[in-house]
N, C-alpha and C. Protein backbone atom coordinates (compact mmCIF):
# COMPACT_ATOMS: atom_id res chain seq x y z
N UNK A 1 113.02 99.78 33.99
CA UNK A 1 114.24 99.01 34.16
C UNK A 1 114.08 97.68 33.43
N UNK A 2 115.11 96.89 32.47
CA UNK A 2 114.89 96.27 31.70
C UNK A 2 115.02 94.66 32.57
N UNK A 3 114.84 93.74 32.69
CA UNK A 3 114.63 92.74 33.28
C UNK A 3 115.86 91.89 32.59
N UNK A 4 116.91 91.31 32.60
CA UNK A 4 118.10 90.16 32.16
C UNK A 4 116.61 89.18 32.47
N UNK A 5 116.82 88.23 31.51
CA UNK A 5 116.30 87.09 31.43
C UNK A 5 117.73 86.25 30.65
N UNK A 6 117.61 85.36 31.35
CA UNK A 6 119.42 84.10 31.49
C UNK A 6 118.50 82.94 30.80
N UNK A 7 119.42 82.40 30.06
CA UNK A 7 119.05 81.15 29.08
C UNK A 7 118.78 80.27 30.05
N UNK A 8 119.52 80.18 31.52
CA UNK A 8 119.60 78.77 32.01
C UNK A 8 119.02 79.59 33.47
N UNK A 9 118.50 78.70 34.53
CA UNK A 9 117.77 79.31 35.80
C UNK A 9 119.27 79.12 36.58
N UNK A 10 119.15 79.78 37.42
CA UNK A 10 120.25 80.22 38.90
C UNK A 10 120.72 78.76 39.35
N UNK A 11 119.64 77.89 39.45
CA UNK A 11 119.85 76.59 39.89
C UNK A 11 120.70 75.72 38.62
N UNK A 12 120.42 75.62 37.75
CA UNK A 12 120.84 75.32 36.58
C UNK A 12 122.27 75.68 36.86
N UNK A 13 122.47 77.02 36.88
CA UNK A 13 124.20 77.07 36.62
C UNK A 13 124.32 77.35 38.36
N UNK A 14 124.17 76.66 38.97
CA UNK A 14 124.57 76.47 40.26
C UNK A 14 125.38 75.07 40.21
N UNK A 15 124.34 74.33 39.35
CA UNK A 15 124.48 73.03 39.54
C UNK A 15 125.49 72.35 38.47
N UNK A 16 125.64 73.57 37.68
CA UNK A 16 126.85 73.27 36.66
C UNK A 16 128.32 73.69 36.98
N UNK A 17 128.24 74.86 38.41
CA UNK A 17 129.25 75.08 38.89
C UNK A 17 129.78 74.14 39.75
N UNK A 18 128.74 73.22 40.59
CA UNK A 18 129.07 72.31 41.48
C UNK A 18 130.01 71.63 40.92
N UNK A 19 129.35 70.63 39.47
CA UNK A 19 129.97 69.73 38.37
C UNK A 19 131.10 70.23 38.37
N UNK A 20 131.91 71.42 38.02
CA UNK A 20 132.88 71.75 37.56
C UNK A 20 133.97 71.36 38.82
N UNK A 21 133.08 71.88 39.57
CA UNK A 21 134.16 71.40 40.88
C UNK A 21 134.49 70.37 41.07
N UNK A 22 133.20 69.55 41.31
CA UNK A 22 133.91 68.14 41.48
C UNK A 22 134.73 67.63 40.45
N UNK A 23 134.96 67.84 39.30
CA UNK A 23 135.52 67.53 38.22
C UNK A 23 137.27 67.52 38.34
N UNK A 24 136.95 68.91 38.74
CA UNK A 24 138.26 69.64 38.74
C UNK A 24 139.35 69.26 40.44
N UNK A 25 138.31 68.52 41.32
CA UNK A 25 139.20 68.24 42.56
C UNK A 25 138.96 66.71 42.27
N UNK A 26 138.31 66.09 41.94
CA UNK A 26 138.71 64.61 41.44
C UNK A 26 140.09 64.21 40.28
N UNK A 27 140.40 65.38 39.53
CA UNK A 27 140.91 65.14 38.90
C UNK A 27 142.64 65.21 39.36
N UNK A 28 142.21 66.98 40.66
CA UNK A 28 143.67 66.82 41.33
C UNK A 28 143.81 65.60 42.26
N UNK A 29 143.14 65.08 42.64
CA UNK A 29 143.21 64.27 43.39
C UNK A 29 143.71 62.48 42.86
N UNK A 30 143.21 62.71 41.54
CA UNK A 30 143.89 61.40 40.54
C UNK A 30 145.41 61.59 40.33
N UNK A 31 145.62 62.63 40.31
CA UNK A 31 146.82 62.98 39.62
C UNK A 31 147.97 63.45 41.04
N UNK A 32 146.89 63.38 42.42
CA UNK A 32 148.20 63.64 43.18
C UNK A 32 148.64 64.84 43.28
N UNK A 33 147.78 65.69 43.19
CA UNK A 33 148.56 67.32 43.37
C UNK A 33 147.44 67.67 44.63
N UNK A 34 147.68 67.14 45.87
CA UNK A 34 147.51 67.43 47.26
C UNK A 34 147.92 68.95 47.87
N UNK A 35 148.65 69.00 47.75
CA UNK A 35 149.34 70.47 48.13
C UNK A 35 148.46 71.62 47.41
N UNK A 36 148.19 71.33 45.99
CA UNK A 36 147.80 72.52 45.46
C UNK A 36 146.09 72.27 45.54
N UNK A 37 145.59 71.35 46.29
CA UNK A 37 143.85 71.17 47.04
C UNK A 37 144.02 72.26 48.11
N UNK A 38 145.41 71.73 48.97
CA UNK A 38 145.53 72.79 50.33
C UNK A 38 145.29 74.24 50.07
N UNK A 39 145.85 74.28 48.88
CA UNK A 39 145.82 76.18 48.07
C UNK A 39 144.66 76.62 48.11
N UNK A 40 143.89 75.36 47.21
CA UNK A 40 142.68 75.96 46.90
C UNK A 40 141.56 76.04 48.07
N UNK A 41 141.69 75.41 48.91
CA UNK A 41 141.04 74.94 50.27
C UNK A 41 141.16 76.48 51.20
N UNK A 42 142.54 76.60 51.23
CA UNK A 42 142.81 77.79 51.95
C UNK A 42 142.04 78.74 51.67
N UNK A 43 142.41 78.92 50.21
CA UNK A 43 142.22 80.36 49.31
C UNK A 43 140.32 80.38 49.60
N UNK A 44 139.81 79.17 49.48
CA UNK A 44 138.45 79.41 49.57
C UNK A 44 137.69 79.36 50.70
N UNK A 45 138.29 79.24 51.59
CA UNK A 45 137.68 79.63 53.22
C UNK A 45 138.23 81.25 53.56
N UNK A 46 139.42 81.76 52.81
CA UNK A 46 139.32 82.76 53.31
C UNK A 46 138.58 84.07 52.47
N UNK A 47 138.29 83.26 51.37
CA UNK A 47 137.33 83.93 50.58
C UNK A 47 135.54 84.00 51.21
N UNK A 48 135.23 83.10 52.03
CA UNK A 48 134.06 82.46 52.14
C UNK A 48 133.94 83.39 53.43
N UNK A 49 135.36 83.58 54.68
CA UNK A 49 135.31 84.41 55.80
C UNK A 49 135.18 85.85 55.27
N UNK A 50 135.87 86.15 54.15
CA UNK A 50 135.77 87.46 53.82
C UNK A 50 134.39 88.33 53.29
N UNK A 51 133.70 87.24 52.60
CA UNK A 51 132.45 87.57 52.12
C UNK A 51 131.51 87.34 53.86
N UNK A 52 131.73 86.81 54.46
CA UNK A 52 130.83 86.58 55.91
C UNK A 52 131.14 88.16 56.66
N UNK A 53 132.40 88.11 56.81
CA UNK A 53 132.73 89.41 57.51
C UNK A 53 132.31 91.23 56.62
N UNK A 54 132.29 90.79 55.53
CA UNK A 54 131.70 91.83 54.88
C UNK A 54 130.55 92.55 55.27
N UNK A 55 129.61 91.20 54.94
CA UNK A 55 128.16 91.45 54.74
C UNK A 55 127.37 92.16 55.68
N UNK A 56 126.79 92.79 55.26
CA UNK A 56 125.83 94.06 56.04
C UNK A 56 124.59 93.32 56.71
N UNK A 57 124.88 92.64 57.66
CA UNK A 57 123.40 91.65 58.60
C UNK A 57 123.11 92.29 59.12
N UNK A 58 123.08 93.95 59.73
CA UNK A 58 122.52 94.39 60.79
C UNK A 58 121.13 94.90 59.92
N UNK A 59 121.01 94.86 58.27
CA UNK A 59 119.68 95.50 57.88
C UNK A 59 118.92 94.81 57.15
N UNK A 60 119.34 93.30 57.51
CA UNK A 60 118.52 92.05 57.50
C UNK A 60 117.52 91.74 58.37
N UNK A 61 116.42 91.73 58.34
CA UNK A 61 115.10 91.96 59.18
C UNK A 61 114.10 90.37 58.69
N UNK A 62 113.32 90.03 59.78
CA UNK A 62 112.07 89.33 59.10
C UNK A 62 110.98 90.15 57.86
N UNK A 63 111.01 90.88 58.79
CA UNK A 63 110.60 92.30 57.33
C UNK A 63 110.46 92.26 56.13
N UNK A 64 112.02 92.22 55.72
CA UNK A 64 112.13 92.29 54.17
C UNK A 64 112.19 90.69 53.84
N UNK A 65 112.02 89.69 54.07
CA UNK A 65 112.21 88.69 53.96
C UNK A 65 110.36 87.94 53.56
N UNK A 66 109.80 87.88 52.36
CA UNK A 66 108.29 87.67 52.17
C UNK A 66 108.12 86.57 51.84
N UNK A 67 109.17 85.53 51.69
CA UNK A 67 108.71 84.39 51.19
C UNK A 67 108.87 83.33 52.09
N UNK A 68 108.69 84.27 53.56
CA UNK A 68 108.74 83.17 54.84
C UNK A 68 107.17 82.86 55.38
């Protein structure tokens, strides 16, 4: 199986996604488009519940977990 090796580490574009965000809600927020923060606010908690309610925790163990 061939291994992806990424130009930039996980943290790297973690931390470039953060940037983007703040960028992008400072900027609605200069400009006064409040209502459409509420959108995005909404839209991303129920994105955030949906990925929670998904997830398969019952075959999450100390077990598989080695770097504790």
């Amino acid at each position: 199986m061939a291994e992806n090796k990424s130009k930039y580490s996980r943290r790297a574009v973690a931390l470039f996604w953060l940037l983007l965000l703040i960028i992008v809600i400072g900027f609605l927020i200069y400009f006064e488009q409040i209502a459409f923060l509420y959108v995005l606010a909404t839209l991303g908690i129920v994105a955030l519940l949906l990925i929670v309610g998904f997830a398969d925790l019952e075959k999450i163990g100390r077990a598989d977990n080695q770097d504790v």
